[in-house]
PDB file of N, CA and C in Angstrom:
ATOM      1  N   UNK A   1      -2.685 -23.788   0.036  1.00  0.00           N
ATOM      2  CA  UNK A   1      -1.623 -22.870  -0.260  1.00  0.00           C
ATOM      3  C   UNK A   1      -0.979 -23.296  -1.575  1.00  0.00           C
ATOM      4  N   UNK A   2      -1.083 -22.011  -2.627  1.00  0.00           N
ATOM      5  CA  UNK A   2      -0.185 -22.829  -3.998  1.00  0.00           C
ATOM      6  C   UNK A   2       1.186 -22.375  -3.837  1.00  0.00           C
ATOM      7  N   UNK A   3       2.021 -23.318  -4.075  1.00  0.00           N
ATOM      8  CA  UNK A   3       3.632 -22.942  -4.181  1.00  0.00           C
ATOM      9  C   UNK A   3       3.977 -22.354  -5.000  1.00  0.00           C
ATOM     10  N   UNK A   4       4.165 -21.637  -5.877  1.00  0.00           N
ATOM     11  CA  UNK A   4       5.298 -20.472  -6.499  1.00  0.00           C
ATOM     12  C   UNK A   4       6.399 -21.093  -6.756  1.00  0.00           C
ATOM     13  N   UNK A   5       6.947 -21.553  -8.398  1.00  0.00           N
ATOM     14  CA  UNK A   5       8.144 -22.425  -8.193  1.00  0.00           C
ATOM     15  C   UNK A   5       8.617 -21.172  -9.993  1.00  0.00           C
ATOM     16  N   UNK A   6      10.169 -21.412  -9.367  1.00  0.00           N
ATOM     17  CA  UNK A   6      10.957 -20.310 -10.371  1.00  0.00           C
ATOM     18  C   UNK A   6      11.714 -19.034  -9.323  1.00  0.00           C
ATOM     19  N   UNK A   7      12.163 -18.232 -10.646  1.00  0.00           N
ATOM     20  CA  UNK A   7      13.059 -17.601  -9.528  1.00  0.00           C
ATOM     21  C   UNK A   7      11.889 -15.932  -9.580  1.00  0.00           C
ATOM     22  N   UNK A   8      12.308 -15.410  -8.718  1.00  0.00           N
ATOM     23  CA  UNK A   8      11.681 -14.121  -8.283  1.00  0.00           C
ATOM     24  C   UNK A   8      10.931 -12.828  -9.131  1.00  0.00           C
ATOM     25  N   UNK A   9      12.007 -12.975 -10.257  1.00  0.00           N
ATOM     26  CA  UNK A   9      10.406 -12.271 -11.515  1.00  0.00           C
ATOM     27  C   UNK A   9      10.008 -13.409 -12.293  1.00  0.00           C
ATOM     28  N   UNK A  10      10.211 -14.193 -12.123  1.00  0.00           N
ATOM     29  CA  UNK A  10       8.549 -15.444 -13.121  1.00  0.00           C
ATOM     30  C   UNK A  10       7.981 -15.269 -11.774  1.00  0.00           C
ATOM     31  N   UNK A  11       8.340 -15.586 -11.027  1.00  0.00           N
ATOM     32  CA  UNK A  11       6.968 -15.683  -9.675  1.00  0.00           C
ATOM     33  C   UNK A  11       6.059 -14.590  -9.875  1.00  0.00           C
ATOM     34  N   UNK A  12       6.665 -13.114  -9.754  1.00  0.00           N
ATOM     35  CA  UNK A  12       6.008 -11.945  -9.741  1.00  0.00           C
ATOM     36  C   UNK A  12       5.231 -12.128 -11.199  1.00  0.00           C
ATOM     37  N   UNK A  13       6.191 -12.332 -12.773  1.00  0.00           N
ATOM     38  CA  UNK A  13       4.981 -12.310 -13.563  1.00  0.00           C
ATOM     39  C   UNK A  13       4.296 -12.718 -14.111  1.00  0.00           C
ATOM     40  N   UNK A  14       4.250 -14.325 -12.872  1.00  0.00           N
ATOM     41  CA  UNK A  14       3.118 -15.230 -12.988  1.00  0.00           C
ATOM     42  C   UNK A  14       1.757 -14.751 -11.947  1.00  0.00           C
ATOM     43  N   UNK A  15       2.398 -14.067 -10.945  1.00  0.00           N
ATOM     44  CA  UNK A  15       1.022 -13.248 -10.266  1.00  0.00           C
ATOM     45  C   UNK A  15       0.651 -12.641 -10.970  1.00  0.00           C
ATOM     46  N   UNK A  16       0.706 -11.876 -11.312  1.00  0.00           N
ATOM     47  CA  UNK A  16       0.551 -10.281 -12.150  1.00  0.00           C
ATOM     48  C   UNK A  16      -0.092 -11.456 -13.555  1.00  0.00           C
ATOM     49  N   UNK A  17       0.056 -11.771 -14.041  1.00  0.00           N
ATOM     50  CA  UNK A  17      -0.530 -12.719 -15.493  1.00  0.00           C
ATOM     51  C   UNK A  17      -1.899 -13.533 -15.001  1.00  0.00           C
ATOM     52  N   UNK A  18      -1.703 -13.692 -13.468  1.00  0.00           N
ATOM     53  CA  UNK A  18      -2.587 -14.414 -13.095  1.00  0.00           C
ATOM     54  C   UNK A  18      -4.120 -13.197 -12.462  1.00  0.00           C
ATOM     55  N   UNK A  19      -3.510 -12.097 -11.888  1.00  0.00           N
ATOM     56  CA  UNK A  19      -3.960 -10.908 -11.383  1.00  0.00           C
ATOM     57  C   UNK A  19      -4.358 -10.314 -12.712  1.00  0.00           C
ATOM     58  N   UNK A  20      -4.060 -10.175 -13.570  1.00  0.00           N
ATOM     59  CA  UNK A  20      -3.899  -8.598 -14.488  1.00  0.00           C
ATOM     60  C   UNK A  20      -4.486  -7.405 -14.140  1.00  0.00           C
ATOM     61  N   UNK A  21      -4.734  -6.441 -14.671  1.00  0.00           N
ATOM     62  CA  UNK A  21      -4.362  -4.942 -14.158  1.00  0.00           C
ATOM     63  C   UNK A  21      -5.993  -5.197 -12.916  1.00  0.00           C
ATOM     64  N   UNK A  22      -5.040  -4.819 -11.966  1.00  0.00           N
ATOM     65  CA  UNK A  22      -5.593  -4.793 -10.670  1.00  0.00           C
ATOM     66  C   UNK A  22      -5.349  -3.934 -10.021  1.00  0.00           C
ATOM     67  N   UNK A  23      -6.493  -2.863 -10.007  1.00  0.00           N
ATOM     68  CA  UNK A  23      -5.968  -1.342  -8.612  1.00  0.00           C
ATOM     69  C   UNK A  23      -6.176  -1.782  -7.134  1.00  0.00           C
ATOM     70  N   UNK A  24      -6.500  -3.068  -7.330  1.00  0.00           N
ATOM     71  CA  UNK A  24      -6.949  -3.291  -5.878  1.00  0.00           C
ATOM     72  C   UNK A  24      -6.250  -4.406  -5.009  1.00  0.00           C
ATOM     73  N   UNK A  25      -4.477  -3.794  -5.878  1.00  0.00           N
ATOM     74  CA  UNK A  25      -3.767  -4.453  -4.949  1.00  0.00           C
ATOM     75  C   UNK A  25      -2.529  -3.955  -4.641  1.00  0.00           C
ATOM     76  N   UNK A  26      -2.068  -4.282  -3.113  1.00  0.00           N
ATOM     77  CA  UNK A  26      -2.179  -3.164  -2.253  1.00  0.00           C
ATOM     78  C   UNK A  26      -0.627  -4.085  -1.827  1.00  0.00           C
ATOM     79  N   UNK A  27       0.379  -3.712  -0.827  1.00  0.00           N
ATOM     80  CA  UNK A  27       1.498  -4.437  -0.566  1.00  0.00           C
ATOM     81  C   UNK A  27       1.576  -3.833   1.158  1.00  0.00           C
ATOM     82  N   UNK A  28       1.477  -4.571   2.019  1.00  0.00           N
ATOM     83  CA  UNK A  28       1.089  -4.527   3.145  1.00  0.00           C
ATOM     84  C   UNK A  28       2.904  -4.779   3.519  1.00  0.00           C
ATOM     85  N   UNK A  29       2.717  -4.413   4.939  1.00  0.00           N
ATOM     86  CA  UNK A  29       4.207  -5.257   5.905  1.00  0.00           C
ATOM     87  C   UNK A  29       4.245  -5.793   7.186  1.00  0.00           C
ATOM     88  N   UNK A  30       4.248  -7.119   6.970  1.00  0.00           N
ATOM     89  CA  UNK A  30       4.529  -7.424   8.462  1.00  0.00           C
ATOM     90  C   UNK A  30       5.460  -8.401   9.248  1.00  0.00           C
ATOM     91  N   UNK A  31       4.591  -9.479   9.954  1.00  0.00           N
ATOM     92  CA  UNK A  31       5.829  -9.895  11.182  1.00  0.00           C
ATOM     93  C   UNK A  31       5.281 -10.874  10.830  1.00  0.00           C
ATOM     94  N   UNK A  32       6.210 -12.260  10.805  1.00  0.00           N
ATOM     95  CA  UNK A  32       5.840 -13.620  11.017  1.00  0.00           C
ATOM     96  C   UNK A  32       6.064 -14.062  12.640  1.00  0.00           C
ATOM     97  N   UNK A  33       4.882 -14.095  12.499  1.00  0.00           N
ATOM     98  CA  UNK A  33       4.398 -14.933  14.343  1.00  0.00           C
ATOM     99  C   UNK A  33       4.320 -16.301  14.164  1.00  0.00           C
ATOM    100  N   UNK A  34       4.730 -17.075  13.260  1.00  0.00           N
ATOM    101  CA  UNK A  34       4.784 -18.476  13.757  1.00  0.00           C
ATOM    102  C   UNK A  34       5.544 -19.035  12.247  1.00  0.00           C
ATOM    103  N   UNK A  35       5.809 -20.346  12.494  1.00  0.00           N
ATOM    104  CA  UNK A  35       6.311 -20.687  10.818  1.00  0.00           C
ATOM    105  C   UNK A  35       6.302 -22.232  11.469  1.00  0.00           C
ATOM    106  N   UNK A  36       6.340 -23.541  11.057  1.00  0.00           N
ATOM    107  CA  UNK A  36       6.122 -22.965   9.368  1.00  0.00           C
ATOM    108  C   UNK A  36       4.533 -23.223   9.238  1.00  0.00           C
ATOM    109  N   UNK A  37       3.885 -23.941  10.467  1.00  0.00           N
ATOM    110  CA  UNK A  37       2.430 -23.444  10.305  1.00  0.00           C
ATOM    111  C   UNK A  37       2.043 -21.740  10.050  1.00  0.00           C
ATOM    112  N   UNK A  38       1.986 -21.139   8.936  1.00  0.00           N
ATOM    113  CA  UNK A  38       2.017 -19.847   8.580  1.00  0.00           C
ATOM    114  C   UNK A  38       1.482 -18.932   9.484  1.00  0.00           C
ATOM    115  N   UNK A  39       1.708 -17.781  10.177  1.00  0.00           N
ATOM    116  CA  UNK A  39       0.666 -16.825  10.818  1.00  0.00           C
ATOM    117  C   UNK A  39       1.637 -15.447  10.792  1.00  0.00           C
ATOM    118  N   UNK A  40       1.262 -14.672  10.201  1.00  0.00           N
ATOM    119  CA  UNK A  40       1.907 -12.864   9.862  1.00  0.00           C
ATOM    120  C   UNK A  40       0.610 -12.171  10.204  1.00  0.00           C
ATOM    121  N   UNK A  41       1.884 -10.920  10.781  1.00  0.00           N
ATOM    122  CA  UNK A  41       0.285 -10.087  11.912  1.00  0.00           C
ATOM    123  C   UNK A  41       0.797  -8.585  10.431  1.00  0.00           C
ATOM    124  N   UNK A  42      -0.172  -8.176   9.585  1.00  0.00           N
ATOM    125  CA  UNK A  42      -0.044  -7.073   9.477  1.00  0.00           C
ATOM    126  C   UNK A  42       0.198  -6.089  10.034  1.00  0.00           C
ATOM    127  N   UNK A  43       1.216  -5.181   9.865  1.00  0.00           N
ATOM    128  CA  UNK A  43       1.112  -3.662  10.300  1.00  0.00           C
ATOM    129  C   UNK A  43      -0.299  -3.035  10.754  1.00  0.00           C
ATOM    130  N   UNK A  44      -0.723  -2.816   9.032  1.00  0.00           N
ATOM    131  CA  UNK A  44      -1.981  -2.247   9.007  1.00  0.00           C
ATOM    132  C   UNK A  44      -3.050  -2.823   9.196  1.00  0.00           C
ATOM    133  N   UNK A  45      -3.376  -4.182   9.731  1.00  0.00           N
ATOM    134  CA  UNK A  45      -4.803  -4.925   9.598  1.00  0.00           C
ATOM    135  C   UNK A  45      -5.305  -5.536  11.318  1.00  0.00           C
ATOM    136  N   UNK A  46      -6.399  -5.646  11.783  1.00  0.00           N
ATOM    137  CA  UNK A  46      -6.277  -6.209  13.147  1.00  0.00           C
ATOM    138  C   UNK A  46      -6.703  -7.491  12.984  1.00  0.00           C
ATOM    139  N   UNK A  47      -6.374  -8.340  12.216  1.00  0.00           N
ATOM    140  CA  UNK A  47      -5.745  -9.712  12.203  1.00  0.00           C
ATOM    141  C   UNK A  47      -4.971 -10.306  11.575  1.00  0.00           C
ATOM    142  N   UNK A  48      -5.116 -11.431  11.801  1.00  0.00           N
ATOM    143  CA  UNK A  48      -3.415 -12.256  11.640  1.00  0.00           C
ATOM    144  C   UNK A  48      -3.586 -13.057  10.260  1.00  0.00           C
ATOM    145  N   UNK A  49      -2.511 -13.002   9.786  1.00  0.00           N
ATOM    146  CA  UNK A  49      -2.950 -14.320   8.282  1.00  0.00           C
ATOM    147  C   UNK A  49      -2.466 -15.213   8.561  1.00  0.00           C
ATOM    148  N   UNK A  50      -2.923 -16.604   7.964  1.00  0.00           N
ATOM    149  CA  UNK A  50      -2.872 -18.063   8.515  1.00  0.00           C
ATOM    150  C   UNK A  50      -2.146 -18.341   7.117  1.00  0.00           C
ATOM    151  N   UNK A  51      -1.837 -19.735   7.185  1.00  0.00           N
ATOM    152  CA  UNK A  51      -1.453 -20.960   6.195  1.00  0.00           C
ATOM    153  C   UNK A  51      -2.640 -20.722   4.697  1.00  0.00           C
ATOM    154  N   UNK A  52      -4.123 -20.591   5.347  1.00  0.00           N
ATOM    155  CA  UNK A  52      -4.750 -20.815   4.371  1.00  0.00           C
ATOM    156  C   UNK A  52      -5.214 -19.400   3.562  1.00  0.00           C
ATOM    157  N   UNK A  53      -4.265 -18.572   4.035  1.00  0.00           N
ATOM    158  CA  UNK A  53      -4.984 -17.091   2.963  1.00  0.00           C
ATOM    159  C   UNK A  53      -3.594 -16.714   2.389  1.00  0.00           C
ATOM    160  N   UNK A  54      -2.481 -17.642   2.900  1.00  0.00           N
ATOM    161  CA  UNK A  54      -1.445 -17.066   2.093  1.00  0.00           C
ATOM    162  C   UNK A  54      -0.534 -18.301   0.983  1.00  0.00           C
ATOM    163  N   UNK A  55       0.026 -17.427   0.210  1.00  0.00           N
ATOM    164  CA  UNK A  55       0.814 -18.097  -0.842  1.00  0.00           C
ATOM    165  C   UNK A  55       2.273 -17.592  -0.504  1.00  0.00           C
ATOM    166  N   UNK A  56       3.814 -18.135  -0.592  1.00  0.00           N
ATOM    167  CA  UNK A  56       4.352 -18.058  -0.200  1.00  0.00           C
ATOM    168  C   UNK A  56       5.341 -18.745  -1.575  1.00  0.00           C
ATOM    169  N   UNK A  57       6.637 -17.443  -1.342  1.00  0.00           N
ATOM    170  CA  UNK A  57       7.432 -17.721  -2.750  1.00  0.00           C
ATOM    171  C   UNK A  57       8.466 -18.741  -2.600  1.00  0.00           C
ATOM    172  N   UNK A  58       8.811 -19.511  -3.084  1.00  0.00           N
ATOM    173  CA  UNK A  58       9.810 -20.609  -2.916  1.00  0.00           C
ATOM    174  C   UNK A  58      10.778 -20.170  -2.393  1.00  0.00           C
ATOM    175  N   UNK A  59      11.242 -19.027  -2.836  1.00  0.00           N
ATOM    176  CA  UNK A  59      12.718 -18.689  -1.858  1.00  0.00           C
ATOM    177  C   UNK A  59      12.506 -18.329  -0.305  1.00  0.00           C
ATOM    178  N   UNK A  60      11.742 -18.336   0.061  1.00  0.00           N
ATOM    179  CA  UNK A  60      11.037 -18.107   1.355  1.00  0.00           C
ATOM    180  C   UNK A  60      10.738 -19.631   2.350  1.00  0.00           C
ATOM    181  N   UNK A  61      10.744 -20.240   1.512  1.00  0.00           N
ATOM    182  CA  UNK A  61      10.536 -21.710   1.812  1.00  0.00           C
ATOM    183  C   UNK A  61      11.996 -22.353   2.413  1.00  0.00           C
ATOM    184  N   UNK A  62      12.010 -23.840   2.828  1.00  0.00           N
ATOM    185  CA  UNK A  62      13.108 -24.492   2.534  1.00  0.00           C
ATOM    186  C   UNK A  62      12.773 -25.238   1.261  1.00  0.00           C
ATOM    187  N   UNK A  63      13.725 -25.122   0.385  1.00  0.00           N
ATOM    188  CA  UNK A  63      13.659 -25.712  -0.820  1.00  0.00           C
ATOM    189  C   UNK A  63      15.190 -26.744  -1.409  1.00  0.00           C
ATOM    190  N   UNK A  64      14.491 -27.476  -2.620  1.00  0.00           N
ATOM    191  CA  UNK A  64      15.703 -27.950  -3.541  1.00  0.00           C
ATOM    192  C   UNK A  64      15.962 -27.732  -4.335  1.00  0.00           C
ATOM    193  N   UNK A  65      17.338 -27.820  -5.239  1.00  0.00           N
ATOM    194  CA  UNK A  65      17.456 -27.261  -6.188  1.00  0.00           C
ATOM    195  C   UNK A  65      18.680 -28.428  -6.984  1.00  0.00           C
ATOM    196  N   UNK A  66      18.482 -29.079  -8.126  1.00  0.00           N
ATOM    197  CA  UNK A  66      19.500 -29.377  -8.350  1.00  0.00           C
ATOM    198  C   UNK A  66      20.630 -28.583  -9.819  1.00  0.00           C
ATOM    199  N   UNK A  67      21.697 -28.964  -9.491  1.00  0.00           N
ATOM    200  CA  UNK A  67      22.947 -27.926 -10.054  1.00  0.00           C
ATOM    201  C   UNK A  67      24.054 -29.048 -10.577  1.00  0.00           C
ATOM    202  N   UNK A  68      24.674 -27.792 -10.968  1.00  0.00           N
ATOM    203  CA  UNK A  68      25.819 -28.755 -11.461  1.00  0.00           C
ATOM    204  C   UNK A  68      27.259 -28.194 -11.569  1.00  0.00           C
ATOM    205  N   UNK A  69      28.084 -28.485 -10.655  1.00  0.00           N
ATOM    206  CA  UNK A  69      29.066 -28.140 -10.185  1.00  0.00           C
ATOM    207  C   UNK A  69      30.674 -28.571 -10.685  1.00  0.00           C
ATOM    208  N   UNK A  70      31.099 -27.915 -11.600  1.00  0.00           N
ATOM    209  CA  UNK A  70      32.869 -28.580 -12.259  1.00  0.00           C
ATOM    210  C   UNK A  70      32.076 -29.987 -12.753  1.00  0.00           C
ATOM    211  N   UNK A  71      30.903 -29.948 -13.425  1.00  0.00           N
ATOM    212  CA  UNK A  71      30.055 -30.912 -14.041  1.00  0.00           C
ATOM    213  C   UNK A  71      29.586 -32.133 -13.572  1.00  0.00           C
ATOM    214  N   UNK A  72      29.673 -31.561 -11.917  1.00  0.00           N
ATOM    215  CA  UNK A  72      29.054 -33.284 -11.064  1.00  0.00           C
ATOM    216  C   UNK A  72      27.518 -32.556 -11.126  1.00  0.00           C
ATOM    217  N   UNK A  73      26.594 -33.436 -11.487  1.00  0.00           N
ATOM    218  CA  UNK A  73      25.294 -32.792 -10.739  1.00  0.00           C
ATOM    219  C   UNK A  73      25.045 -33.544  -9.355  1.00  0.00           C
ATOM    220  N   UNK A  74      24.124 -32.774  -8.661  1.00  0.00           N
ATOM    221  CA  UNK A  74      24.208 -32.806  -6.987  1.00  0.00           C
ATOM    222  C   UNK A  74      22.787 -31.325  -6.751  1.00  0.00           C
ATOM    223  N   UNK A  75      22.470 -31.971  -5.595  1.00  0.00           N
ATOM    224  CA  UNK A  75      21.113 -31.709  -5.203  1.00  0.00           C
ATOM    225  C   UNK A  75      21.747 -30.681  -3.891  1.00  0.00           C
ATOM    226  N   UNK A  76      21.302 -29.010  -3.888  1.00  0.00           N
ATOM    227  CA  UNK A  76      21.413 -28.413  -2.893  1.00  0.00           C
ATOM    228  C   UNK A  76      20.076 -27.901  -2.379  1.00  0.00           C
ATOM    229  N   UNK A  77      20.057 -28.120  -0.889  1.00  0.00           N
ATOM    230  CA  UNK A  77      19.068 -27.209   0.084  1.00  0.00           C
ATOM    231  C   UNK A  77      19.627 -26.350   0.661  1.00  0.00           C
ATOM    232  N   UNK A  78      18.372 -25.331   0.272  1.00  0.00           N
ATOM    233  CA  UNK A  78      18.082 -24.120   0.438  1.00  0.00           C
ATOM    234  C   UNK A  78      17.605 -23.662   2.168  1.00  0.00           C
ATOM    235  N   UNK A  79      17.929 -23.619   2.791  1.00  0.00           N
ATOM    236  CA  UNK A  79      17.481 -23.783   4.220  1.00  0.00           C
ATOM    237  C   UNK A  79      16.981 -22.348   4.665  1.00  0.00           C
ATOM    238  N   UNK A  80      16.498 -21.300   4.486  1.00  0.00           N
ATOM    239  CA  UNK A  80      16.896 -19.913   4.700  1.00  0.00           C
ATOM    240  C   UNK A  80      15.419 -19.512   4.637  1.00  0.00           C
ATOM    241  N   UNK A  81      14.179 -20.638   5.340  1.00  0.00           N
ATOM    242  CA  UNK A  81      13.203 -20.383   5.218  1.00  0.00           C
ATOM    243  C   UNK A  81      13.110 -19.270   6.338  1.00  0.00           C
ATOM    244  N   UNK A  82      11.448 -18.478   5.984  1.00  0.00           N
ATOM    245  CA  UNK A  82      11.192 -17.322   7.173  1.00  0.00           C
ATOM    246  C   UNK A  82      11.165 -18.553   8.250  1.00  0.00           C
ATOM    247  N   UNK A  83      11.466 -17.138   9.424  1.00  0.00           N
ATOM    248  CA  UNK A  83      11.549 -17.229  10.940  1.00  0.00           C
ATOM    249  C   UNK A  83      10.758 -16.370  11.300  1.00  0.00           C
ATOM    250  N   UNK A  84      10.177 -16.938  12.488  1.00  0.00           N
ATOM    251  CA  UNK A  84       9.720 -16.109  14.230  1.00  0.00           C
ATOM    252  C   UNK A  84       9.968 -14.568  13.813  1.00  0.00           C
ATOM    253  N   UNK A  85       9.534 -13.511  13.786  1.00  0.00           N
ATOM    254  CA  UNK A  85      10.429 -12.530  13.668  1.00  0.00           C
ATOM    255  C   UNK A  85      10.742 -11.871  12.253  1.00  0.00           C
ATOM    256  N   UNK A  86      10.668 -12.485  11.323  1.00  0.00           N
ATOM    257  CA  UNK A  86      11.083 -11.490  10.059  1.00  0.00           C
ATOM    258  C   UNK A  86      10.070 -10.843   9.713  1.00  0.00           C
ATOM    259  N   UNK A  87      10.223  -9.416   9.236  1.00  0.00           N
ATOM    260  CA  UNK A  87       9.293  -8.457   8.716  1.00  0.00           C
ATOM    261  C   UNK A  87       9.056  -8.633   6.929  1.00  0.00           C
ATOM    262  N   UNK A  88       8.258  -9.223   6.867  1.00  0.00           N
ATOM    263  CA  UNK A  88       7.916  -9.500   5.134  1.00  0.00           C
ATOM    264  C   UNK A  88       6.830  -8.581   4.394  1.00  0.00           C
ATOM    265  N   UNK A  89       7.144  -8.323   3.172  1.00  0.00           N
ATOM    266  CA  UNK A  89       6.394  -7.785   2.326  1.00  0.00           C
ATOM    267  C   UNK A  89       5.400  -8.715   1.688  1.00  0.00           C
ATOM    268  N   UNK A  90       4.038  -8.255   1.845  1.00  0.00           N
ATOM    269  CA  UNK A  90       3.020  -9.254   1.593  1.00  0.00           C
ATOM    270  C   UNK A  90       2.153  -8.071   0.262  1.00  0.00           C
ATOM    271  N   UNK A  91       1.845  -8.776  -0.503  1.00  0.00           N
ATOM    272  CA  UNK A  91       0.966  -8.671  -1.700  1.00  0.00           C
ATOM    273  C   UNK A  91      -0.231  -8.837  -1.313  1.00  0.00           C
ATOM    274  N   UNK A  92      -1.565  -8.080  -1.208  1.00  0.00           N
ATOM    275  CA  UNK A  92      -2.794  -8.181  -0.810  1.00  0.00           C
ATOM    276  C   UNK A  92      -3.383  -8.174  -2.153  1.00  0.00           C
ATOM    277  N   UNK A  93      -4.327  -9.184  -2.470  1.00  0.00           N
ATOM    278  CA  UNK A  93      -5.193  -8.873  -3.982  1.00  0.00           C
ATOM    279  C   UNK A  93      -6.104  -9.744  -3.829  1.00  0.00           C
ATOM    280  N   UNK A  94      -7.484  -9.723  -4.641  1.00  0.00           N
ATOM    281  CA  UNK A  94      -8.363 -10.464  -5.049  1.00  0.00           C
ATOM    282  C   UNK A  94      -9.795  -9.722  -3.513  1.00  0.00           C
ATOM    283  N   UNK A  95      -9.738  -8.459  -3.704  1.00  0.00           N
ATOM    284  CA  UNK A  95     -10.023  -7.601  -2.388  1.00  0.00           C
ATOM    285  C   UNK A  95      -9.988  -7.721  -1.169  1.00  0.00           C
ATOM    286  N   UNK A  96      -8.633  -8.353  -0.802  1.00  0.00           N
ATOM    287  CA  UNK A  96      -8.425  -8.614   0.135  1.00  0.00           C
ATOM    288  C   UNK A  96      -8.650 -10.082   1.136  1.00  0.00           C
ATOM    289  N   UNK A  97      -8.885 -10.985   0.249  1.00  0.00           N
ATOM    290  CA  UNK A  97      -9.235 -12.213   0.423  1.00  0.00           C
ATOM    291  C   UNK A  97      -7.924 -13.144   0.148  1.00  0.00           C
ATOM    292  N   UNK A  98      -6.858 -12.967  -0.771  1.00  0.00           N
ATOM    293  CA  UNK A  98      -5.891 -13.611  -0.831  1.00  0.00           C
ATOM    294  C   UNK A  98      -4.115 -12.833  -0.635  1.00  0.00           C
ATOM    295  N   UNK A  99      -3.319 -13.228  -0.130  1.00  0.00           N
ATOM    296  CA  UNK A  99      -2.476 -12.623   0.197  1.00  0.00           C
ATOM    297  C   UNK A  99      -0.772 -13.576  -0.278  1.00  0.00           C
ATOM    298  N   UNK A 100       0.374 -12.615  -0.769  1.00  0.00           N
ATOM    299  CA  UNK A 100       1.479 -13.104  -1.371  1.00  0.00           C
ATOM    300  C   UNK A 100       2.256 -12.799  -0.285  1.00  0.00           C
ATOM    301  N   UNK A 101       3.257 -13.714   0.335  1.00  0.00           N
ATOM    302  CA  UNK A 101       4.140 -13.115   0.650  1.00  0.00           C
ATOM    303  C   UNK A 101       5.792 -13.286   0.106  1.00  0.00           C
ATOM    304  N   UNK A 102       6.015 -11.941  -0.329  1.00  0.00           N
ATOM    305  CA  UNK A 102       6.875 -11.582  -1.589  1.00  0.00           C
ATOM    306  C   UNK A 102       7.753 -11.726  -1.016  1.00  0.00           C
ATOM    307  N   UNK A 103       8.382 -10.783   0.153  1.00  0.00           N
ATOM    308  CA  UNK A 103       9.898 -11.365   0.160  1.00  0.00           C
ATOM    309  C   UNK A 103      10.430 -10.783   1.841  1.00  0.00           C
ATOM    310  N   UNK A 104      11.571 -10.692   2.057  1.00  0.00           N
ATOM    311  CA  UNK A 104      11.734 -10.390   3.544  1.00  0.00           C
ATOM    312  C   UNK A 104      12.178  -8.883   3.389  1.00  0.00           C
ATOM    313  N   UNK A 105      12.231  -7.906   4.385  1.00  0.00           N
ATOM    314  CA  UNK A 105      12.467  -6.682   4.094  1.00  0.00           C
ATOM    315  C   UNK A 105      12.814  -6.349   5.527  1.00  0.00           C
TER     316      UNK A 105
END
């Protein structure tokens, strides 16, 4: 699984740079059935995606970040990874062999 690090359009137009013009990609929706060993059941597909067909955007993750606050720097986590249950927008490309999941919806 490659990590995706940056905020939400470098991610997208580091796919897309990495993709370029591609009709054969498609944005699916579904359910996360397990985390954080990965498994999302498409809407439209009759199986499930695992850990190893998907890529997954940092903000989706638990992550770190460090900042700097009235000029202390200090290290915040991000805790607000998917759950059991959230319906995510997934990026299908490379014909259907590799899959993004973009964001929660």
């Amino acid at each position: 699984m490659q990590l995706l690090e940056g905020g939400g359009v470098s991610k997208l137009r580091d796919i897309i740079r990495q993709l370029g013009y591609n009709k054969d990609v498609d944005i699916e929706v579904g359910t996360v059935i397990a985390y954080p060993d990965i498994r999302v059941k498409l809407d439209e597909a009759n199986f499930d995606l695992d850990t190893e067909d998907c890529e997954i955007c940092e903000h989706l993750r638990e992550h770190e970040r460090e900042v700097s606050i009235n000029g202390q720097d200090t290290t915040i986590t991000f805790k607000d990874a998917l759950k059991v249950g959230d319906r995510v927008a997934v990026v299908m490309f490379s014909a259907g062999q590799r899959y993004l999941i973009l964001d929660r919806i």
